[in-house]
N, C-alpha and C. Protein backbone atom coordinates (compact mmCIF):
# COMPACT_ATOMS: atom_id res chain seq x y z
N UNK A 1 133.22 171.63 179.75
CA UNK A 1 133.54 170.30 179.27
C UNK A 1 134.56 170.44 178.15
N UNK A 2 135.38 169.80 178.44
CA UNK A 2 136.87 169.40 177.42
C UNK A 2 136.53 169.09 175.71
N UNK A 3 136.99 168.90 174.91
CA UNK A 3 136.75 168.05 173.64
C UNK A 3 137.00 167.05 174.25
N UNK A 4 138.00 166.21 174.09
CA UNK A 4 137.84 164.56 174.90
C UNK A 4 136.91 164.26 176.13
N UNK A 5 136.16 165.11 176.70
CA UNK A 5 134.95 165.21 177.61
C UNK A 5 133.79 164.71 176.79
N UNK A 6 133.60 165.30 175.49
CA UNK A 6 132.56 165.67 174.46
C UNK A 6 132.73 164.19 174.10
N UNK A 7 133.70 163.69 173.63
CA UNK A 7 134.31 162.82 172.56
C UNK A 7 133.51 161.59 173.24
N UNK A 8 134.45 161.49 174.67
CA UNK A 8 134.17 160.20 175.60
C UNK A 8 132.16 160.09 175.80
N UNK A 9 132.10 161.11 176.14
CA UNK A 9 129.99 161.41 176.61
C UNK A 9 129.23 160.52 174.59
N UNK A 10 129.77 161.24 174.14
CA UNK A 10 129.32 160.61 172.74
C UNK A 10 129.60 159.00 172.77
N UNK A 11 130.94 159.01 172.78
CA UNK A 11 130.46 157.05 173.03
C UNK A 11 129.86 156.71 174.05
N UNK A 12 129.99 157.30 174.96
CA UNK A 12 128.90 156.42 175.68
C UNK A 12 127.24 156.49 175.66
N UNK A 13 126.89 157.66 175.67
CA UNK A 13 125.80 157.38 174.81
C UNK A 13 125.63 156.81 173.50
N UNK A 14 126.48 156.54 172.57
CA UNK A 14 126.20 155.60 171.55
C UNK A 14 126.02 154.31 172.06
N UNK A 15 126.98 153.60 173.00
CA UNK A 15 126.88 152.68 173.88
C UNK A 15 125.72 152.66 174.35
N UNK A 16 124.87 153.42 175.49
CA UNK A 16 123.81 153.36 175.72
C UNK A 16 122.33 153.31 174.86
N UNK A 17 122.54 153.79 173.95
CA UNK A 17 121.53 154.00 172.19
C UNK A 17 121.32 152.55 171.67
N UNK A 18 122.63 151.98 171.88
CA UNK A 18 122.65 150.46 170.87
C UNK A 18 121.54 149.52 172.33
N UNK A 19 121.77 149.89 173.47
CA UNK A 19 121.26 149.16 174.50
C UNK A 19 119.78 149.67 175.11
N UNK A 20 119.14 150.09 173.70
CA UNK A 20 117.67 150.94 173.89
C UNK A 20 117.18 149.96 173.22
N UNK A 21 115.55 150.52 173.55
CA UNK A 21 114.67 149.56 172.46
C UNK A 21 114.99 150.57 171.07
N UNK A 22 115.22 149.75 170.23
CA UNK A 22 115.21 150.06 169.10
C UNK A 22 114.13 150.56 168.74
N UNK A 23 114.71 152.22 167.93
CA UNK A 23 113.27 153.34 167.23
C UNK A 23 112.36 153.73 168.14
N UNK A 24 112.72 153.62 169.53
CA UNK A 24 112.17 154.04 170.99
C UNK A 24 112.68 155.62 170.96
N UNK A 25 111.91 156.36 172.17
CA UNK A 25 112.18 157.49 172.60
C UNK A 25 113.73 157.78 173.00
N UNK A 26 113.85 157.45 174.03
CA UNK A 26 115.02 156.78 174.27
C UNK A 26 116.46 156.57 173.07
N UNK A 27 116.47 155.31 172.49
CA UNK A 27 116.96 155.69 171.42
C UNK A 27 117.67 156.77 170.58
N UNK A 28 115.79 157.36 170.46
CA UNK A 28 116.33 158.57 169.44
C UNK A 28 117.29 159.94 170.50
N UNK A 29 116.85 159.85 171.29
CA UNK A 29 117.54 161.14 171.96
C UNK A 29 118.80 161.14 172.77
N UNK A 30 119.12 159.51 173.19
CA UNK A 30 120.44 159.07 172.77
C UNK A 30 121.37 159.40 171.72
N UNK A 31 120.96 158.84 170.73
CA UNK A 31 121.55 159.65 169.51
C UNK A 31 121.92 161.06 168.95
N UNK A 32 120.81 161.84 169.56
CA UNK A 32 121.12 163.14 169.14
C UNK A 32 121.73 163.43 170.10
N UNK A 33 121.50 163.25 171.05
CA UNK A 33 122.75 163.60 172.18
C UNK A 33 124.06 163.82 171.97
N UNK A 34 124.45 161.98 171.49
CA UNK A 34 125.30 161.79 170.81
C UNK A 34 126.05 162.51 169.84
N UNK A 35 125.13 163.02 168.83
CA UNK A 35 125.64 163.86 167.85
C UNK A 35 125.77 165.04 168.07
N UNK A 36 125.76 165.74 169.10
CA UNK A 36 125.87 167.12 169.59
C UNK A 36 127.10 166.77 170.04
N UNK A 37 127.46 166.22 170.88
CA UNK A 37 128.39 165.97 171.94
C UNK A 37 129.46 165.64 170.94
N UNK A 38 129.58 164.84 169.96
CA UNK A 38 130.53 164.28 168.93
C UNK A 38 131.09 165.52 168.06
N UNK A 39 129.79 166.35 167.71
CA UNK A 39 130.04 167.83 166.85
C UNK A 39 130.82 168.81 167.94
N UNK A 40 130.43 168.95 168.56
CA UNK A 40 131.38 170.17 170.23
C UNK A 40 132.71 169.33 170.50
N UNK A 41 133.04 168.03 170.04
CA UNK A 41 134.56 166.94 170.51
C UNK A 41 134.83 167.71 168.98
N UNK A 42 134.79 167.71 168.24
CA UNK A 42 135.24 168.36 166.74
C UNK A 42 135.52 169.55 166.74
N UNK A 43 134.48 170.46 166.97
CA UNK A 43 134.78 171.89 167.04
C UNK A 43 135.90 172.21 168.32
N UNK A 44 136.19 171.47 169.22
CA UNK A 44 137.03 171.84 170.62
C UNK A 44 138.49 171.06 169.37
N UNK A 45 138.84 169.99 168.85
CA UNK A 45 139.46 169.63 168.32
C UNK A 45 140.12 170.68 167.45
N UNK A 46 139.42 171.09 166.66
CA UNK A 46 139.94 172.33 165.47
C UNK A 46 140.43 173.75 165.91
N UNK A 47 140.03 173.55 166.91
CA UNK A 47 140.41 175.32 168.02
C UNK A 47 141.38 175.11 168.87
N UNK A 48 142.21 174.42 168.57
CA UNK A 48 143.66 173.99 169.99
C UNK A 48 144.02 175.33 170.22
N UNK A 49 144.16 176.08 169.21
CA UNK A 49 144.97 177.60 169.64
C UNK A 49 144.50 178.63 169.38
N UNK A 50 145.05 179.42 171.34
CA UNK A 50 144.31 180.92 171.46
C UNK A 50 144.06 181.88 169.84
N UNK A 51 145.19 181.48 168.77
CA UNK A 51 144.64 182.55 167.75
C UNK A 51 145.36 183.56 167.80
N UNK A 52 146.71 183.92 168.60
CA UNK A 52 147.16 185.12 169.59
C UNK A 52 148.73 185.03 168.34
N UNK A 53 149.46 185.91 168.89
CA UNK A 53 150.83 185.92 168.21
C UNK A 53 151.74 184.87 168.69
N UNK A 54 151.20 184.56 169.93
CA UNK A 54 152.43 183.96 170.55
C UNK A 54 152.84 182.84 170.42
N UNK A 55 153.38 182.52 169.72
CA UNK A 55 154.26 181.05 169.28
C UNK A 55 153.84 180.31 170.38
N UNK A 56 154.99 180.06 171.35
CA UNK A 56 155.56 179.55 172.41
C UNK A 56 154.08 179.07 173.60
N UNK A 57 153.25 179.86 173.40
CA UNK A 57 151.58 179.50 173.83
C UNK A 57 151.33 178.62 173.36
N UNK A 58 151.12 179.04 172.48
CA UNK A 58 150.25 178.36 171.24
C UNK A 58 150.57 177.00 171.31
N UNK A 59 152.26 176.67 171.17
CA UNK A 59 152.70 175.26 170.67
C UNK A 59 152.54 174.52 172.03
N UNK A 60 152.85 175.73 173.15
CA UNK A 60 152.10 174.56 174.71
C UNK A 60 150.68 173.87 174.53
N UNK A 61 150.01 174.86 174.82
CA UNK A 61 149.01 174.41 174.14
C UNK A 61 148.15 173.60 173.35
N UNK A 62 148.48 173.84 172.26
CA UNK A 62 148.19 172.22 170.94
C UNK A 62 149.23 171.23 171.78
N UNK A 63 150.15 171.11 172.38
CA UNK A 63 150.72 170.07 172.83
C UNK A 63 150.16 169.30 173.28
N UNK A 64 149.47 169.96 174.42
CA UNK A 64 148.86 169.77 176.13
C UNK A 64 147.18 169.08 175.42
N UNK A 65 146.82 169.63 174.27
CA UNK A 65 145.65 169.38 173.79
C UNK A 65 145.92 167.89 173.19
N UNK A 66 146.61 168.14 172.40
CA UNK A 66 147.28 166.62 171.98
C UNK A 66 146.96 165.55 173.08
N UNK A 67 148.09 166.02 173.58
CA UNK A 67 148.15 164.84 175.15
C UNK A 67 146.98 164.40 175.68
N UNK A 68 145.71 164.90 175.77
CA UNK A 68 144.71 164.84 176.00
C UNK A 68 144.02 163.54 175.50
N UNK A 69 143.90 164.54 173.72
CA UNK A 69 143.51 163.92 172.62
C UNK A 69 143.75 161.84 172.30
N UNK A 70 144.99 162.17 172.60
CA UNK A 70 145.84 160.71 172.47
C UNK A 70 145.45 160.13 173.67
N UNK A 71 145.10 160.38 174.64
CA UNK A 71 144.88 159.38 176.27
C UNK A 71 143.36 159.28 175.83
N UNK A 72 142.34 159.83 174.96
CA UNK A 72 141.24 159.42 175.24
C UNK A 72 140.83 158.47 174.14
N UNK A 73 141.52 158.43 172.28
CA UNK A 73 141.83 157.81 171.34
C UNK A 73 142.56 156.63 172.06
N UNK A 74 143.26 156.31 172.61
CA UNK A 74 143.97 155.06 173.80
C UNK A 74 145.09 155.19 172.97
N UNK A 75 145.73 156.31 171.84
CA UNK A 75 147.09 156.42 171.56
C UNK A 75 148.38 156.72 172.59
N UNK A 76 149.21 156.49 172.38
CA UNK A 76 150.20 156.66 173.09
C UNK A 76 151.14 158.26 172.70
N UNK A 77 151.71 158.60 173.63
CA UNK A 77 152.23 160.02 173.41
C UNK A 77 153.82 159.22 172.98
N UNK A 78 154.20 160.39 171.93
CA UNK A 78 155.55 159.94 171.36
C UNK A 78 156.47 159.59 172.43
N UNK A 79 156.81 160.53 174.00
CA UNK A 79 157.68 159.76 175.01
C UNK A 79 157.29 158.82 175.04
N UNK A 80 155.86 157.92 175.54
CA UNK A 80 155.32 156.68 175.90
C UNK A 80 155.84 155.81 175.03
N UNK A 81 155.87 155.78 173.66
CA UNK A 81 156.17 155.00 172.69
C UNK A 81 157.64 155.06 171.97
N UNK A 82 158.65 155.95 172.60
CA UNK A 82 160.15 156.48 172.67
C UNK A 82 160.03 155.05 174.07
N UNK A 83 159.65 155.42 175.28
CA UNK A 83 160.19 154.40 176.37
C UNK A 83 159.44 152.66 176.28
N UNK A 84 158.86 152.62 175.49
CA UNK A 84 158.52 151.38 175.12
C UNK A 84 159.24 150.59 174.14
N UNK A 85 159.50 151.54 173.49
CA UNK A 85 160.75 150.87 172.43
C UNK A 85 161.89 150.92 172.72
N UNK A 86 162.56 151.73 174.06
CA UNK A 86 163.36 151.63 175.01
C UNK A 86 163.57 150.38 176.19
N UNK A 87 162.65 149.72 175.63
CA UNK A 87 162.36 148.59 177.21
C UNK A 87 161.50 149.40 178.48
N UNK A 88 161.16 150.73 178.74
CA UNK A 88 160.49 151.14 179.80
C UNK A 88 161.54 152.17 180.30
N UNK A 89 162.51 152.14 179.93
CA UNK A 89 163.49 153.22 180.35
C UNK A 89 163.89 154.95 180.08
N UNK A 90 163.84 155.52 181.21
CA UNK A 90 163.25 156.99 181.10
C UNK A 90 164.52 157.27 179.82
């Protein structure tokens, strides 16, 4: 599972938590769910790169992680928002 895998599973079980009986079983293990899944979207967040020498990896990489990052936040990637302020044009 991805960080934005982690990220997305956490809201929705928060989503599902708010739609429990309140201070129910349920509930609670919703939540911790939640908070596991939210802590592993963090730790996958802070680790974009192998750690290695290689530049040119690396910056693919955190890129490609980015890109990710931003489609699951509902941000837009700098081209997306370059061709929007373009009128839509590549």
């Amino acid at each position: 599972m991805t960080g934005p895998e982690h990220y997305r599973t956490a809201e929705q079980l928060l989503d599902w938590a708010a739609n429990s009986e309140p201070g129910g079983e349920t509930e609670r293990y919703r939540l911790s769910a939640a908070q596991v899944h939210a802590t592993l979207a963090l730790a996958a967040a802070t680790a974009l790169t192998a750690g290695d020498d290689d530049y040119h990896a690396d910056y693919h990489a955190v890129q490609a992680g980015m890109t990710e990052w931003r489609t699951v936040a509902g941000d837009q990637t700098p081209a997306e928002e370059q061709r929007e302020r373009m009128g839509g044009q590549p």
